[in-house]
PDB file of N, CA and C in Angstrom:
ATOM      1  N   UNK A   1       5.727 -46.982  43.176  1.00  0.00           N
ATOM      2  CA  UNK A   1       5.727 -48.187  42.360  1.00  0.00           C
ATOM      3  C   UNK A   1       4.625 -48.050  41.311  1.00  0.00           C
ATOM      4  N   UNK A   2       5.036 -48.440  40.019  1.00  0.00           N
ATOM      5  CA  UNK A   2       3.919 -48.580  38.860  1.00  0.00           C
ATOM      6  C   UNK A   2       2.995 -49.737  38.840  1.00  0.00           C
ATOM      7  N   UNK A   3       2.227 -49.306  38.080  1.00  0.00           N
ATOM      8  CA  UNK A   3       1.067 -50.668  38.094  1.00  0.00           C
ATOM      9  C   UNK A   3       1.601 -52.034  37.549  1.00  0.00           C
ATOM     10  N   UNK A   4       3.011 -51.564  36.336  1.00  0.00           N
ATOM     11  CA  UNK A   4       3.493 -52.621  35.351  1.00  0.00           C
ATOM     12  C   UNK A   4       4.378 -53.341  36.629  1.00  0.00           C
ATOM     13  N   UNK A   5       4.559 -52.694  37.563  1.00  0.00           N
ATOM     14  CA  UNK A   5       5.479 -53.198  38.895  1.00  0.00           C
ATOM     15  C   UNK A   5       4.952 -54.474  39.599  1.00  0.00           C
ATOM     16  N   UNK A   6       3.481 -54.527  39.509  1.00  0.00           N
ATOM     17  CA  UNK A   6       2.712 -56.054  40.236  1.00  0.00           C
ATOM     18  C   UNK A   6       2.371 -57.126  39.860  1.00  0.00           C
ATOM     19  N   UNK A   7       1.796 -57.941  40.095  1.00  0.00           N
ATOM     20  CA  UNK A   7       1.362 -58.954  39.241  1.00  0.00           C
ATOM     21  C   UNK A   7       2.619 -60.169  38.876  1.00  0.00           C
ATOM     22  N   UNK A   8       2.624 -60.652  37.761  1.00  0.00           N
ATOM     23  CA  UNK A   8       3.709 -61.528  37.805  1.00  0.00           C
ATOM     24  C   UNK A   8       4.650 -60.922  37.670  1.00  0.00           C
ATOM     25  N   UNK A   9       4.805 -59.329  37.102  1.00  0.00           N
ATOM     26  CA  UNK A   9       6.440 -59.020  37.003  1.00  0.00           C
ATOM     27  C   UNK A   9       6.892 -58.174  38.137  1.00  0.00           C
ATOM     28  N   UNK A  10       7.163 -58.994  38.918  1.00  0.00           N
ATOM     29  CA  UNK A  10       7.536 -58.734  40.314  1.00  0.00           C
ATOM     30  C   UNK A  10       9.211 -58.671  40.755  1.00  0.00           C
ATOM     31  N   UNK A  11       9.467 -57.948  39.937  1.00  0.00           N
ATOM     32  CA  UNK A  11      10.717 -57.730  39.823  1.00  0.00           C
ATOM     33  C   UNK A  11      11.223 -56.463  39.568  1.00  0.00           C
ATOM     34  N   UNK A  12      12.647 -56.001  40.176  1.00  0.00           N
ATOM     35  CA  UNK A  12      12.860 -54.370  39.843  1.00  0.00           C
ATOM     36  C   UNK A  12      13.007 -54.111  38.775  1.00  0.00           C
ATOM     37  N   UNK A  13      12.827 -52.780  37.986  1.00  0.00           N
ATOM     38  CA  UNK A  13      13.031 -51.931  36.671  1.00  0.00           C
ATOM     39  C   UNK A  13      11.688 -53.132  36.086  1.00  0.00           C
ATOM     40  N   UNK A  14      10.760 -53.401  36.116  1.00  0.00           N
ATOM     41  CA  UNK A  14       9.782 -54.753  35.520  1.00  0.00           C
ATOM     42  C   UNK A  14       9.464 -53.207  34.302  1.00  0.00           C
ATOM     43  N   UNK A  15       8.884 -52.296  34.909  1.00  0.00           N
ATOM     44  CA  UNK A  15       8.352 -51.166  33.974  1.00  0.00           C
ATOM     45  C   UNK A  15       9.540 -50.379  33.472  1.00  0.00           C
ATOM     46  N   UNK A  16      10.527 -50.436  33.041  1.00  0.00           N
ATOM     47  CA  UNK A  16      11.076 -49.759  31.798  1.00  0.00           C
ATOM     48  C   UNK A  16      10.712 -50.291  30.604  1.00  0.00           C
ATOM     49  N   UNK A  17      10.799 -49.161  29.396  1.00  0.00           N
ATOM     50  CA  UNK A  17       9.970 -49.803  28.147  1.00  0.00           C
ATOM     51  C   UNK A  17      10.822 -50.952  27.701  1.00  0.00           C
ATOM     52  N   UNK A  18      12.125 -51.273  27.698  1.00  0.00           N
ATOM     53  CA  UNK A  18      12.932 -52.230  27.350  1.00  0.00           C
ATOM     54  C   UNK A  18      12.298 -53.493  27.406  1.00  0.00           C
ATOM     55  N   UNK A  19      12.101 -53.740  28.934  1.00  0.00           N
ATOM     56  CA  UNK A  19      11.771 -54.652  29.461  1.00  0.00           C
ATOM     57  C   UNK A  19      10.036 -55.131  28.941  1.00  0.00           C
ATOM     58  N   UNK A  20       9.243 -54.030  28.762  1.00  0.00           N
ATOM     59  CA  UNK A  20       8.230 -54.013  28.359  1.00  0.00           C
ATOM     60  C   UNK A  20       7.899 -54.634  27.105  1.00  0.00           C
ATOM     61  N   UNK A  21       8.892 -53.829  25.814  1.00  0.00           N
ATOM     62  CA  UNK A  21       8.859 -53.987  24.766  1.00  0.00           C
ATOM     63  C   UNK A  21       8.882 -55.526  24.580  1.00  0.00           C
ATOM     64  N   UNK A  22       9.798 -55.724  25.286  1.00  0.00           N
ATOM     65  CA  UNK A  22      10.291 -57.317  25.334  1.00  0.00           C
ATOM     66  C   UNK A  22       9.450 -58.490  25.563  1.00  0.00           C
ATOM     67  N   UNK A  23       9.089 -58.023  26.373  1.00  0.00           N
ATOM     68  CA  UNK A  23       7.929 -59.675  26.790  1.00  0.00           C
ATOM     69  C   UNK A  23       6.622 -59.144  26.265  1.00  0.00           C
ATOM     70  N   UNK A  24       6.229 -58.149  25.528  1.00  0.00           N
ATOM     71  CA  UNK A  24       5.019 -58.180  24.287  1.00  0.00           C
ATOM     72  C   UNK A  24       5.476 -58.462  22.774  1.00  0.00           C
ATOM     73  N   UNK A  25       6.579 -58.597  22.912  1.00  0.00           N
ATOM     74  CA  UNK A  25       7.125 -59.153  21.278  1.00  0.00           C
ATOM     75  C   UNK A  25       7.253 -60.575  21.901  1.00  0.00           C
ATOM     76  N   UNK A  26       7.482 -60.736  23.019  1.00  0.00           N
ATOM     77  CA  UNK A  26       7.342 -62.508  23.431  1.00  0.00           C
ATOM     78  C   UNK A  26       6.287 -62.770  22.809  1.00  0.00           C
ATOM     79  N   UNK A  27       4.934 -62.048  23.532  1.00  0.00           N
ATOM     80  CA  UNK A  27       3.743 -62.571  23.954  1.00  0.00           C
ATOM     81  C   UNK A  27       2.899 -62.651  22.439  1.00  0.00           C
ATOM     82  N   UNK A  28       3.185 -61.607  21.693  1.00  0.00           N
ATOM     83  CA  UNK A  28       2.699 -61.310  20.173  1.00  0.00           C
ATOM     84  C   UNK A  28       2.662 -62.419  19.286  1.00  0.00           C
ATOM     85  N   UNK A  29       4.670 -62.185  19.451  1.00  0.00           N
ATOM     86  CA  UNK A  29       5.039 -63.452  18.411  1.00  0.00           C
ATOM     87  C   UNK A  29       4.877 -64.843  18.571  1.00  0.00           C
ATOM     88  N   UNK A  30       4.303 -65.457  19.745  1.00  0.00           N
ATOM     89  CA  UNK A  30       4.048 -66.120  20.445  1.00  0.00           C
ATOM     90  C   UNK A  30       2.915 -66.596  19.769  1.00  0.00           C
ATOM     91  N   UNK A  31       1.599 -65.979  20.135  1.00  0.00           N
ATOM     92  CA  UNK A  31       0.413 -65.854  19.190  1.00  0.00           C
ATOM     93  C   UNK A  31       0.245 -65.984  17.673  1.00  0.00           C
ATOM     94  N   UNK A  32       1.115 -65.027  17.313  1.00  0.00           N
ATOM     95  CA  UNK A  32       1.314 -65.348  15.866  1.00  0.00           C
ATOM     96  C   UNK A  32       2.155 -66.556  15.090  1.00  0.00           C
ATOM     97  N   UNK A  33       2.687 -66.958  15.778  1.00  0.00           N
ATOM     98  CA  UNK A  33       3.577 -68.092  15.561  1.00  0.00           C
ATOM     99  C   UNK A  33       2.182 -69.419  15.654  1.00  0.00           C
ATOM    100  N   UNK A  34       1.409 -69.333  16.645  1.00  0.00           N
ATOM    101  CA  UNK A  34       0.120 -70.578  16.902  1.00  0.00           C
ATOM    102  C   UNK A  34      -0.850 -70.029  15.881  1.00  0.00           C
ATOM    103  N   UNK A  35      -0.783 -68.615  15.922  1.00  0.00           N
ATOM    104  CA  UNK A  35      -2.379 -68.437  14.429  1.00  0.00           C
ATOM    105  C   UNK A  35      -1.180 -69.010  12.706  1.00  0.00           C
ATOM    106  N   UNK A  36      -0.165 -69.042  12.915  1.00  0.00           N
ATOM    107  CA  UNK A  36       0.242 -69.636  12.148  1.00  0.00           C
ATOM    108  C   UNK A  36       0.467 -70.969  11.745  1.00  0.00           C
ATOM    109  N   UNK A  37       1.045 -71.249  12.851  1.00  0.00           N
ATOM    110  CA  UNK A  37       0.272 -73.051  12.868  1.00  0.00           C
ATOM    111  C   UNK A  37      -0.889 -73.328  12.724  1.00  0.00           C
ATOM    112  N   UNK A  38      -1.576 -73.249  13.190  1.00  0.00           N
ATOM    113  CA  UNK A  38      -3.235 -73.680  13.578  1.00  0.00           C
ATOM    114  C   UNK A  38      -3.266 -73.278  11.661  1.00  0.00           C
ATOM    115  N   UNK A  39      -3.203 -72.342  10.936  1.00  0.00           N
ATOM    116  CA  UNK A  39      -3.438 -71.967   9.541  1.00  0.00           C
ATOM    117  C   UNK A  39      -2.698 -73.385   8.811  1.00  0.00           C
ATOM    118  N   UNK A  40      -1.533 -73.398   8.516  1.00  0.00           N
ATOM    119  CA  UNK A  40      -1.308 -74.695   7.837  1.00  0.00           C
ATOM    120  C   UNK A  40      -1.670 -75.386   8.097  1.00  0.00           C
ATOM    121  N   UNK A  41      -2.140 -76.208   9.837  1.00  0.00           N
ATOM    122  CA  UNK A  41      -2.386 -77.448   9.998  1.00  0.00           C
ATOM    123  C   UNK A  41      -4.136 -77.530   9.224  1.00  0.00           C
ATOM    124  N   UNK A  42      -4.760 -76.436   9.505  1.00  0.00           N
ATOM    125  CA  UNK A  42      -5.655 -76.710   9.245  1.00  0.00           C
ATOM    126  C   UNK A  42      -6.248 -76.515   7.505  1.00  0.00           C
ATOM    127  N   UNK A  43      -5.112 -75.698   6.829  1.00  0.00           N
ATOM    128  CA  UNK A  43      -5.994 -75.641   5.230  1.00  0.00           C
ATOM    129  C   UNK A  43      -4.574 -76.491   4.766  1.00  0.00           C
ATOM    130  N   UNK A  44      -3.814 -76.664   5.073  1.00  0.00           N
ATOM    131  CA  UNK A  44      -2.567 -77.514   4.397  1.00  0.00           C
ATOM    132  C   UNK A  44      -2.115 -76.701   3.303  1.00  0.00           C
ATOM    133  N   UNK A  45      -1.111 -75.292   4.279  1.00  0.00           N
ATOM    134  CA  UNK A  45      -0.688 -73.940   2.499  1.00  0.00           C
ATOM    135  C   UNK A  45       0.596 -74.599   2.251  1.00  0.00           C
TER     136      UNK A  45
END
């Protein structure tokens, strides 16, 4: 079992890059989507 195997993704195949790729373009765009908010709310572009 891989390390990407524990933790919350506790689920089979959790470590293929597919799966990987996937929930860090969640987690990214996620982020960037709030540093994007937080930017308009706060200078009003």
């Amino acid at each position: 079992m891989s390390d990407l195997n524990r933790g919350i993704m506790k689920f089979k195949n959790a470590d293929k890059p597919i799966v990987v790729l996937i929930s860090s373009l969640l987690v990214f765009g996620s982020i960037a989507l709030l540093i994007a908010w937080a930017l308009n709310t706060a200078y009003a572009v």
